[in-house]
Protein backbone atom coordinates (compact mmCIF):
# COMPACT_ATOMS: atom_id res chain seq x y z
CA UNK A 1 -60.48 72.46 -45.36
CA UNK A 2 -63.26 73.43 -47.94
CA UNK A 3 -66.53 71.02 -48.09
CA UNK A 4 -66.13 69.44 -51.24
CA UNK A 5 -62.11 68.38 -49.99
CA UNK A 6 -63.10 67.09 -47.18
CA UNK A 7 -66.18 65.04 -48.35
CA UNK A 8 -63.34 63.32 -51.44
CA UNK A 9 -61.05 63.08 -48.18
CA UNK A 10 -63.82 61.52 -46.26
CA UNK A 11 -65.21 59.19 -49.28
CA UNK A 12 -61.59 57.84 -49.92
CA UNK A 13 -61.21 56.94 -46.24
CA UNK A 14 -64.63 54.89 -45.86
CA UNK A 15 -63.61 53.12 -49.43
CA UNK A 16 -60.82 51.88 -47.48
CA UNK A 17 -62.16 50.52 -44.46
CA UNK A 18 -62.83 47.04 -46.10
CA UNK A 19 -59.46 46.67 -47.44
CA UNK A 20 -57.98 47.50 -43.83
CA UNK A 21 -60.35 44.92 -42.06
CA UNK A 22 -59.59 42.38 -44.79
CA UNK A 23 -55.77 42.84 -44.44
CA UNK A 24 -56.51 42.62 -40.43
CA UNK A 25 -58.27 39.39 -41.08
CA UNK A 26 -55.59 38.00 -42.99
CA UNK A 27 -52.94 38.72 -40.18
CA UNK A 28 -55.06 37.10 -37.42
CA UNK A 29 -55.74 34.56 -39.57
CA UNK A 30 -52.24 33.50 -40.16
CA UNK A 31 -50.95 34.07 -36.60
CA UNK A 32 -54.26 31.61 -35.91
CA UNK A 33 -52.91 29.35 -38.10
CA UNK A 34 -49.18 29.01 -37.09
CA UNK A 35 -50.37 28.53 -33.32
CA UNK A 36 -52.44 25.52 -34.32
CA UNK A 37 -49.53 23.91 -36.79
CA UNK A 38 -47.38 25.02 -32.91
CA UNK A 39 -49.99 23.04 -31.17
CA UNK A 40 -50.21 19.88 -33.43
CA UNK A 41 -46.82 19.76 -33.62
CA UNK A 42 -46.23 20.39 -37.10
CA UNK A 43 -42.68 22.20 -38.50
CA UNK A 44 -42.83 25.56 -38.08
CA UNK A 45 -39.63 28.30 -38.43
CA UNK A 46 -37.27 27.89 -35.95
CA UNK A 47 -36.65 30.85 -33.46
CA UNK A 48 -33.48 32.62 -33.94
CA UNK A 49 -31.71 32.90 -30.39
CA UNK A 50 -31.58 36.38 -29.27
CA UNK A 51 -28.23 38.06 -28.66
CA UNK A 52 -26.86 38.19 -25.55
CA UNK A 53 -26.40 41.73 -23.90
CA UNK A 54 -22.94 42.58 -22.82
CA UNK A 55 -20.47 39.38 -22.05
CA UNK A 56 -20.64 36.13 -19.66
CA UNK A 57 -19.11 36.80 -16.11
CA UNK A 58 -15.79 36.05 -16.26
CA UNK A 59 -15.15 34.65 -13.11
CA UNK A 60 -18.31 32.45 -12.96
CA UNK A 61 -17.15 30.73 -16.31
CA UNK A 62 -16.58 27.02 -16.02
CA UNK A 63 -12.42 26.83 -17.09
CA UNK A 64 -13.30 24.01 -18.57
CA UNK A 65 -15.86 25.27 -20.92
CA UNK A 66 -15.23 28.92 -21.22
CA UNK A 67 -19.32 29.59 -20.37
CA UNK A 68 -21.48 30.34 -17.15
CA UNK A 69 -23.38 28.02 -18.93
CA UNK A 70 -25.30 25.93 -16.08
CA UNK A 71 -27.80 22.72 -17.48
CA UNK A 72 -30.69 21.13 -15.59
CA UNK A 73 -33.66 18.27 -16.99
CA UNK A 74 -36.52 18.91 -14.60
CA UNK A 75 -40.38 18.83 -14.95
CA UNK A 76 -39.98 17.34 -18.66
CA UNK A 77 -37.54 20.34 -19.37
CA UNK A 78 -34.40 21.03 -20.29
CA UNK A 79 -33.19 24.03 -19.27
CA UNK A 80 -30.15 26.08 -19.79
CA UNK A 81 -28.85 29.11 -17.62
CA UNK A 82 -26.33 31.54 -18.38
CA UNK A 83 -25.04 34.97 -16.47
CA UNK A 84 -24.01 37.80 -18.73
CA UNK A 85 -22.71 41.09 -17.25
CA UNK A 86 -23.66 44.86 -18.85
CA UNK A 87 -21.63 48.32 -17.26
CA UNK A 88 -25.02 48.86 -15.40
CA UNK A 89 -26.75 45.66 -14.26
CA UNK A 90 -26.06 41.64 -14.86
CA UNK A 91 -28.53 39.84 -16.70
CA UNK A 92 -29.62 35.55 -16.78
CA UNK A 93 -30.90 34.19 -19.39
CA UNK A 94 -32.62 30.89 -19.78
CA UNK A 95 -32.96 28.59 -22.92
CA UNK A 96 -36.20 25.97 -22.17
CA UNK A 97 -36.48 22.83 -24.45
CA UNK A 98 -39.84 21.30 -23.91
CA UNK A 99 -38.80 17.52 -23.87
CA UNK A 100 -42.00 15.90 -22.64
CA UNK A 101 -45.72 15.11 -24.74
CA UNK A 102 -47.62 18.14 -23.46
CA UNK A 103 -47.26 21.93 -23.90
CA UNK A 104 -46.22 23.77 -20.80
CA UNK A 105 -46.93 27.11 -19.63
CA UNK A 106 -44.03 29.13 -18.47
CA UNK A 107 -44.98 31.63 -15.92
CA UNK A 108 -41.76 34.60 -15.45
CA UNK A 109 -43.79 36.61 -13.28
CA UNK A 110 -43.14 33.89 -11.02
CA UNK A 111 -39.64 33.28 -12.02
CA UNK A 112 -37.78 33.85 -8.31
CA UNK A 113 -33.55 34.30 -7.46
CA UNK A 114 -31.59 34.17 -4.85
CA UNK A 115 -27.89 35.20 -4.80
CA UNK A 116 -25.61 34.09 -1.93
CA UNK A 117 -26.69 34.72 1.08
CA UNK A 118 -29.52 37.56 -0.21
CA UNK A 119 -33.22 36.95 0.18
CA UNK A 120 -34.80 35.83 -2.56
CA UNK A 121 -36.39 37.95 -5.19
CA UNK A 122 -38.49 38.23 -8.52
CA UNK A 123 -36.43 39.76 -11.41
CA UNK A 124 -37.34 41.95 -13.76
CA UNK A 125 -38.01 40.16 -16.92
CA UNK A 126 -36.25 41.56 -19.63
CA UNK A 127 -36.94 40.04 -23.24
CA UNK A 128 -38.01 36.56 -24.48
CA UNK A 129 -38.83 34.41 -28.09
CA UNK A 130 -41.08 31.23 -27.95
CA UNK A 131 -43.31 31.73 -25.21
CA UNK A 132 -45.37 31.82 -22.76
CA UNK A 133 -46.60 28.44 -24.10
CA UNK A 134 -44.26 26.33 -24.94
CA UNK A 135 -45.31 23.14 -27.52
CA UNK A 136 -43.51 19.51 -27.73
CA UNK A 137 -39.94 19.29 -29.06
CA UNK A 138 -40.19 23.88 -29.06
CA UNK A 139 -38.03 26.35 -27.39
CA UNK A 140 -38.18 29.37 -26.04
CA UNK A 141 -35.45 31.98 -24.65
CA UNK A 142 -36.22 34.08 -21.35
CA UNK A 143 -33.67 36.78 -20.29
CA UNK A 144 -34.03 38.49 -16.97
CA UNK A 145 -32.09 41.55 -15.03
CA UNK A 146 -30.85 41.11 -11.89
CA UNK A 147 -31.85 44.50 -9.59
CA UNK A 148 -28.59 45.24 -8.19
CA UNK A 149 -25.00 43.95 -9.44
CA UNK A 150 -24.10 44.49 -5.79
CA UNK A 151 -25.59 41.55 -4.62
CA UNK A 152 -22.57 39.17 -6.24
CA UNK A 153 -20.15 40.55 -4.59
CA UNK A 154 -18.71 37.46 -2.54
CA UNK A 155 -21.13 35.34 -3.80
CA UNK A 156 -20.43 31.46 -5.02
CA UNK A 157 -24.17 30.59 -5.82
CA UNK A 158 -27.49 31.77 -7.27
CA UNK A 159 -30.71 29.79 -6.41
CA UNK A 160 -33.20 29.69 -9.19
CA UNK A 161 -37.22 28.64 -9.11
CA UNK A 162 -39.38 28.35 -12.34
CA UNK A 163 -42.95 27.52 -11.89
CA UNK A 164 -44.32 25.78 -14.76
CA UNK A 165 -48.07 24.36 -15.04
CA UNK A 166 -48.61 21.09 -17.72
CA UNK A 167 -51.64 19.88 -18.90
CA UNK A 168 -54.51 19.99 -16.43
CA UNK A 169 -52.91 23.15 -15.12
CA UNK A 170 -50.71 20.51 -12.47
CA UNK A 171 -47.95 22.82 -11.52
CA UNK A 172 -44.15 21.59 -11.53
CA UNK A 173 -41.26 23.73 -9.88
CA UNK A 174 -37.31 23.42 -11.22
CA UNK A 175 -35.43 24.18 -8.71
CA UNK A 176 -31.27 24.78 -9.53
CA UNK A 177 -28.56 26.45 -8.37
CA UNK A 178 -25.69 27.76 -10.41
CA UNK A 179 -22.14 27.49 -8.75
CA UNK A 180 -19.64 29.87 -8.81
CA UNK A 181 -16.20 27.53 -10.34
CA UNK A 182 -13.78 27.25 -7.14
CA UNK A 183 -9.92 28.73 -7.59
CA UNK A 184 -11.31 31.45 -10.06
CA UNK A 185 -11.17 34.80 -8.45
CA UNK A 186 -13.44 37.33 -8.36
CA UNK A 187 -14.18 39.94 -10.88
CA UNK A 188 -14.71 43.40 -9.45
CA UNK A 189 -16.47 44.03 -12.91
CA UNK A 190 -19.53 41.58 -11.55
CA UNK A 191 -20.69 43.36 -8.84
CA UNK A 192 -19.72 47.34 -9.43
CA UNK A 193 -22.53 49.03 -11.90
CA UNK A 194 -20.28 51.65 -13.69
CA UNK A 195 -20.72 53.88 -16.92
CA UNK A 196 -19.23 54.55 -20.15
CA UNK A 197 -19.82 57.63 -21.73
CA UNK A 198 -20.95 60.74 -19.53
CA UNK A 199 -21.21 64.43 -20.11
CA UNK A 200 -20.36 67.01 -17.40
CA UNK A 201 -20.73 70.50 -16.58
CA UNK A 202 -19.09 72.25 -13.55
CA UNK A 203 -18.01 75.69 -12.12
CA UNK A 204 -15.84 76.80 -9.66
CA UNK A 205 -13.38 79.74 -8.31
CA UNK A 206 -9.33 79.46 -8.32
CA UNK A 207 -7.44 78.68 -4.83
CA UNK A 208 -4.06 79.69 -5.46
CA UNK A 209 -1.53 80.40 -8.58
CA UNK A 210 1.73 80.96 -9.13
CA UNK A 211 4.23 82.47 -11.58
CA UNK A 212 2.40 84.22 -14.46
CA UNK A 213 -1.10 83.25 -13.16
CA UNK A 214 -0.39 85.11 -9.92
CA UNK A 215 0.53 88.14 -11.49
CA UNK A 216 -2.83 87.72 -13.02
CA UNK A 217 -4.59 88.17 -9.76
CA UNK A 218 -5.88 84.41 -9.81
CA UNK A 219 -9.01 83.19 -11.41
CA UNK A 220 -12.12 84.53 -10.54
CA UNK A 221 -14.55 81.94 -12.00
CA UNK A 222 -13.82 78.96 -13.67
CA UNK A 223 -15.91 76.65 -16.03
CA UNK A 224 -15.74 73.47 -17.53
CA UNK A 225 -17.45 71.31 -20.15
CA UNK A 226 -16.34 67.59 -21.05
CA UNK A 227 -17.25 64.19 -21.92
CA UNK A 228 -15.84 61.18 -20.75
CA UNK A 229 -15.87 57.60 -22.45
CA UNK A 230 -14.60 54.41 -20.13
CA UNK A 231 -13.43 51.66 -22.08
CA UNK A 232 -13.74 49.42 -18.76
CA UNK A 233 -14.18 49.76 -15.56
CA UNK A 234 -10.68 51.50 -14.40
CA UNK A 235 -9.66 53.16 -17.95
CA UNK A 236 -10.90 56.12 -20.04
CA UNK A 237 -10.15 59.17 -21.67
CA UNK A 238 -11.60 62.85 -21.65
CA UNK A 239 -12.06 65.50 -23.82
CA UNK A 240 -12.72 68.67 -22.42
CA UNK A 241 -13.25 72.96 -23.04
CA UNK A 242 -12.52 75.18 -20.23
CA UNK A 243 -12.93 79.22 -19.58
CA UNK A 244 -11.59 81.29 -16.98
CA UNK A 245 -12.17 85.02 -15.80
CA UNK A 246 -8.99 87.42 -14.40
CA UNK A 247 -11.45 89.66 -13.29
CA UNK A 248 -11.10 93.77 -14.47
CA UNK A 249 -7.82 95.59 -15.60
CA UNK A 250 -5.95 99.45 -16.23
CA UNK A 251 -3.77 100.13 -19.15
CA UNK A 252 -1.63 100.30 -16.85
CA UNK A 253 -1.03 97.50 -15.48
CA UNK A 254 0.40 96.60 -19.01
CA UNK A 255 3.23 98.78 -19.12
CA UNK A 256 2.00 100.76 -22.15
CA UNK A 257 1.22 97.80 -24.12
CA UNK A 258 -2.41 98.40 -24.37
CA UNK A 259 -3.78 101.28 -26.70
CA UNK A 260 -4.67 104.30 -25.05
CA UNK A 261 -8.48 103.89 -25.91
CA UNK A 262 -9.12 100.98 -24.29
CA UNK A 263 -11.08 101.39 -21.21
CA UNK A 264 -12.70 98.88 -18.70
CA UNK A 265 -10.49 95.93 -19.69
CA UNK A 266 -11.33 92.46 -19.21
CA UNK A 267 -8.95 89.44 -18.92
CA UNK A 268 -10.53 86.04 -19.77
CA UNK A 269 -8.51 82.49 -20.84
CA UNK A 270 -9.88 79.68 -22.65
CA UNK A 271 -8.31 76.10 -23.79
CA UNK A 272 -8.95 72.53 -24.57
CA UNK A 273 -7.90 69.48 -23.56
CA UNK A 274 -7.67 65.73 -24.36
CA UNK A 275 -6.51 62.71 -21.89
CA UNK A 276 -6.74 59.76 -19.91
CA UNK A 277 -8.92 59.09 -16.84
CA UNK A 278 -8.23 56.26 -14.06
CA UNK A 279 -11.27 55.03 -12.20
CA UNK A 280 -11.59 53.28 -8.54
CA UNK A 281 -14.76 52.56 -7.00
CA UNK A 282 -14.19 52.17 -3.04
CA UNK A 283 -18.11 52.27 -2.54
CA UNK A 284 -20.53 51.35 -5.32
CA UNK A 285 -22.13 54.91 -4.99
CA UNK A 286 -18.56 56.91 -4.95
CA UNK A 287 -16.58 56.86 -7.72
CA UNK A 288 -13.12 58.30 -7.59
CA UNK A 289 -11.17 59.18 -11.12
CA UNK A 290 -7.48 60.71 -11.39
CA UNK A 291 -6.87 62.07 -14.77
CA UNK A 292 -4.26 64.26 -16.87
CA UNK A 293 -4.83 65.90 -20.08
CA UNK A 294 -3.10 68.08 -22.56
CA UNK A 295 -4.48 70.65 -25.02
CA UNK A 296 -4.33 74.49 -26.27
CA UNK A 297 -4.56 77.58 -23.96
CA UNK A 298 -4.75 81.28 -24.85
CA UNK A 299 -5.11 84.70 -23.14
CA UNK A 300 -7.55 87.36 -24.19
CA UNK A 301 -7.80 91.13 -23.31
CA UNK A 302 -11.02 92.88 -24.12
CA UNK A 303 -12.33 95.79 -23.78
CA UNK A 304 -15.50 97.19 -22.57
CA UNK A 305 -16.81 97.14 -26.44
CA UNK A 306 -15.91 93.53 -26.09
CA UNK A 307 -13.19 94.17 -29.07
CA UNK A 308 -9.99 91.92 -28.65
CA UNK A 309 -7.27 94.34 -27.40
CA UNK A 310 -4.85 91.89 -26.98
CA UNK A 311 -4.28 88.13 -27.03
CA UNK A 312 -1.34 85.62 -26.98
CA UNK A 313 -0.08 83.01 -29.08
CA UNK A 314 -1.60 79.46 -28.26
CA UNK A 315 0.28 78.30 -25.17
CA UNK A 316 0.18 74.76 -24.41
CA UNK A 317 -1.20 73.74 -20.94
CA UNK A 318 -0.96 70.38 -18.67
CA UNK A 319 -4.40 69.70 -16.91
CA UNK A 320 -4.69 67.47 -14.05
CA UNK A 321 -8.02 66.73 -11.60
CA UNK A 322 -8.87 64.25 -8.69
CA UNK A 323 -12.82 63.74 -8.92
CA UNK A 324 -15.14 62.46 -5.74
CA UNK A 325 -18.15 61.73 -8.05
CA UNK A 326 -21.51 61.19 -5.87
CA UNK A 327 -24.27 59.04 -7.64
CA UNK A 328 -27.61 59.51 -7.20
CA UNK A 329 -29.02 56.59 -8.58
CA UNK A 330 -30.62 54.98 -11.72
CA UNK A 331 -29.74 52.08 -13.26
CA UNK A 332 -29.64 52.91 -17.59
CA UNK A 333 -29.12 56.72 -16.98
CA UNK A 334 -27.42 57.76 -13.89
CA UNK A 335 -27.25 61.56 -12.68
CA UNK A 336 -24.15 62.13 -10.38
CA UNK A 337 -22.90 65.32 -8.57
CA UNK A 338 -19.00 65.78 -9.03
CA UNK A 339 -16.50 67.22 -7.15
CA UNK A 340 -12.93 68.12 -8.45
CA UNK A 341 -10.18 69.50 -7.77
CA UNK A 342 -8.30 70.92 -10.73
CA UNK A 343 -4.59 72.18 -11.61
CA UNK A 344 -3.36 73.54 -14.61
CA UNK A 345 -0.33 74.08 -15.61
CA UNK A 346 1.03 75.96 -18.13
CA UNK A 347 4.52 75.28 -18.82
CA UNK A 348 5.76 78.45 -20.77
CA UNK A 349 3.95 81.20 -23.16
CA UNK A 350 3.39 84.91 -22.60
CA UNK A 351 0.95 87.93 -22.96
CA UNK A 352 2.26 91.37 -23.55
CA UNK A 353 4.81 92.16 -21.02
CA UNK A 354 3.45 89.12 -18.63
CA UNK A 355 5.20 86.17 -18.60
CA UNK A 356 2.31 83.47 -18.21
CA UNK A 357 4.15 80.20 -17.14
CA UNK A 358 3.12 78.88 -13.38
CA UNK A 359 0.43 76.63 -12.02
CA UNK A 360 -3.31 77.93 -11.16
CA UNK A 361 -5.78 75.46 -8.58
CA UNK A 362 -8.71 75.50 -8.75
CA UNK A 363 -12.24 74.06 -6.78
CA UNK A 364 -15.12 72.93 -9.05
CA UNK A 365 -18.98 71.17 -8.48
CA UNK A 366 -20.87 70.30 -11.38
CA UNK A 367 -23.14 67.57 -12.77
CA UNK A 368 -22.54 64.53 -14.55
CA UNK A 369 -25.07 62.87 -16.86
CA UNK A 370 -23.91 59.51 -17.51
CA UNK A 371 -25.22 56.10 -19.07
C-alpha cells in the first residue's frame, strides 16, 4: 500500500475512534440501565422461553398431564422441572420464579443429579435466559445435559440439588426428586444414545458367487459408499453406490464377442441402491442393522486404454447386509467402525455371451461418521 493510501486509510480510522467509543458507551449504558429498572423492580420485557430440544420422555410423562413436568416452592422459589430426550443425550430443564422480596443468585455450577441408584453428579449446563441473578416477581430458564442416557435405564427417580444464596449471601438448598409415573413402561428411546443421519465408507473382497457371478471368477475387491438417515430409533432407510472388480480377462473367454484389438481386458460392475434399514441395540456401544435395498447394476469391459469394450444393459439387483457397527464414542458426532456382511443378488440380465443372474457375498469394514 503506497504512503499517501495508507496515511487517508489511517486518518479515516482514528476519525472513527470517537464514534466507536460513543456507540460502546451507549450499549453499556443501556444494559446499565435495564439491570437497575431489573433491580428496582420496575417492568421490563419479558423473557421469551427457550425451545425445548428434542421431545419430553415419554414414559416419565404424568398420564394425567401429558408432561414430565415436576413442580416444587422451596427457598422463596418456584421451580419447575422437565426431562426432554435428544437421539444423543437427555436434557432437564428448569423454569425458576423468584416469589420472595429479595433477588437470588442461582449458582448451576453447583447444580447436582442423581439418577436411580447412580452417584450423584454435576451436569453440564447447557443454555439459560434470566440469570444468574434473579430479581422479585423475574424468571429465568436453566437447561442442563445429562452425561450419559444410560444411566435411566431402570430408573424411577432423579434427585435434584440447587444451591441458591439470598441477600446477605445466606445460602438455601431445594432439594426434589422427580418420579418416574408407576404402570407406564419403559421407553428404550430414554436410555439408548442413537444417530440419525451417518455417512459410511467400506471395502472388502467377495466370499462366494453363484450363477453368472461365478462364471465371473468372483469379486476381487469390493467398495461401498452410503448414507443412512434413522427416522427413530429401530427404522431408516439407505441410499447407497457400490463398485466391484472381476479381476483381468482374454478375448477369449468371450467366445469371439470381444474385438480382436482389445488386449489386457478388465471387468469391473457398478450400481446403486435405495432401501430400508432395521436397527437393534443389544449393548449401547453395538449397534446391529438388517437392511435390503434395490437399485441399478451394470457390467463393464475395458480395455487396457481404459475404452469401454463392452457393457450390458442396466440389470436390476436386490442388495441385502447384516451390520455389527462398533462405536467409539462421542456424544454430538460419533465415529464408529462397521462390519457387514453383504449379498447381492441379481435376479436376471446378461453380458455378451454370459448370463449374469446368481448371488455374489461379500465381507466389508469401513467407517461410519455419524451425528
Amino acid at each position: 500500500m503506497s504512503g499517501p493510501r495508507f496515511a487517508a486509510v489511517a486518518t479515516a480510522v482514528i476519525a472513527s475512534l470517537p464514534t466507536l467509543a460513543q456507540a460502546q458507551a451507549v450499549a453499556v449504558g443501556a444494559a446499565t440501565e435495564a439491570a437497575a429498572r431489573a433491580r428496582a423492580g420496575e417492568a421490563v420485557p419479558p423473557l421469551a422461553a427457550p425451545s425445548l430440544i428434542g421431545r419430553e420422555l415419554e414414559d416419565w410423562q404424568d398420564p394425567r398431564t401429558g408432561t414430565t413436568a415436576h413442580l416444587f416452592d422451596q427457598c422463596s422459589m418456584l421451580m419447575e422441572l422437565r426431562l426432554t430426550n435428544h437421539r444423543s443425550g437427555n436434557y432437564l430443564w428448569m423454569k425458576l420464579d423468584n416469589t420472595g422480596k429479595a433477588p437470588v443468585l442461582v449458582r448451576p455450577d453447583l447444580f447436582k443429579v442423581r439418577v436411580g441408584a447412580h452417584s450423584w453428579r454435576h451436569l453440564y449446563f447447557h443454555s439459560g435466559t434470566g440469570g444468574p441473578e434473579i430479581a422479585p416477581g423475574k424468571r429465568a430458564w436453566l437447561a442442563f445435559r445429562f452425561d450419559d442416557k444410560a444411566e435411566f435405564a431402570g430408573a424411577r427417580t432423579i434427585d435434584v440439588e440447587l444451591p441458591l444464596e439470598g441477600a446477605r449471601e445466606q445460602e438455601c438448598r431445594i432439594r426434589a426428586q422427580m418420579v418416574r409415573p408407576a404402570r407406564v413402561p419403559e421407553d428404550p428411546v430414554s436410555s439408548v444414545a442413537y444417530w440419525g443421519t451417518g455417512i459410511w465408507m467400506m471395502g472388502g473382497i467377495g466370499l462366494a458367487s453363484t450363477g453368472g457371478f461365478d462364471r465371473l471368477g468372483g469379486a476381487d475387491w469390493i467398495i461401498e459408499i452410503g448414507f443412512d438417515f434413522f427416522l427413530s430409533l429401530h427404522h431408516g432407510f439407505s441410499l447407497g453406490l457400490l463398485g466391484e472388480s472381476y479381476g483381468s480377462f482374454e478375448r477369449a473367454d468371450f467366445q469371439g464377442s470381444v474385438p480382436a484389438s482389445a488386449e489386457d481386458l478388465e471387468l469391473g460392475a457398478g450400481g446403486f441402491f435405495a432401501g430400508y434399514e432395521l436397527r437393534f441395540h443389544p449393548k449401547a456401544w453395538l449397534p446391529i442393522a438388517f437392511g435390503a435395498a434395490l437399485g441399478p447394476y451394470g457390467v463393464s469391459l475395458e480395455d487396457r486404454d481404459e475404452q469401454y469394450v463392452q457393457k450390458t444393459n442396466l440389470a436390476s439387483l436386490l442388495r441385502a447386509n447384516a451390520d455389527a457397527i462398533f462405536l467409539t464414542g462421542g456424544n454430538d458426532i460419533v465415529l464408529a467402525i462397521r462390519l457387514s456382511s453383504t449379498a447381492l443378488v441379481v435376479p436376471a440380465g446378461d453380458f455378451g455371451p454370459i448370463d449374469l443372474s446368481g448371488v455374489r457375498l461379500g465381507a466389508m469394514l469401513g467407517l461410519v461418521l455419524a451425528q
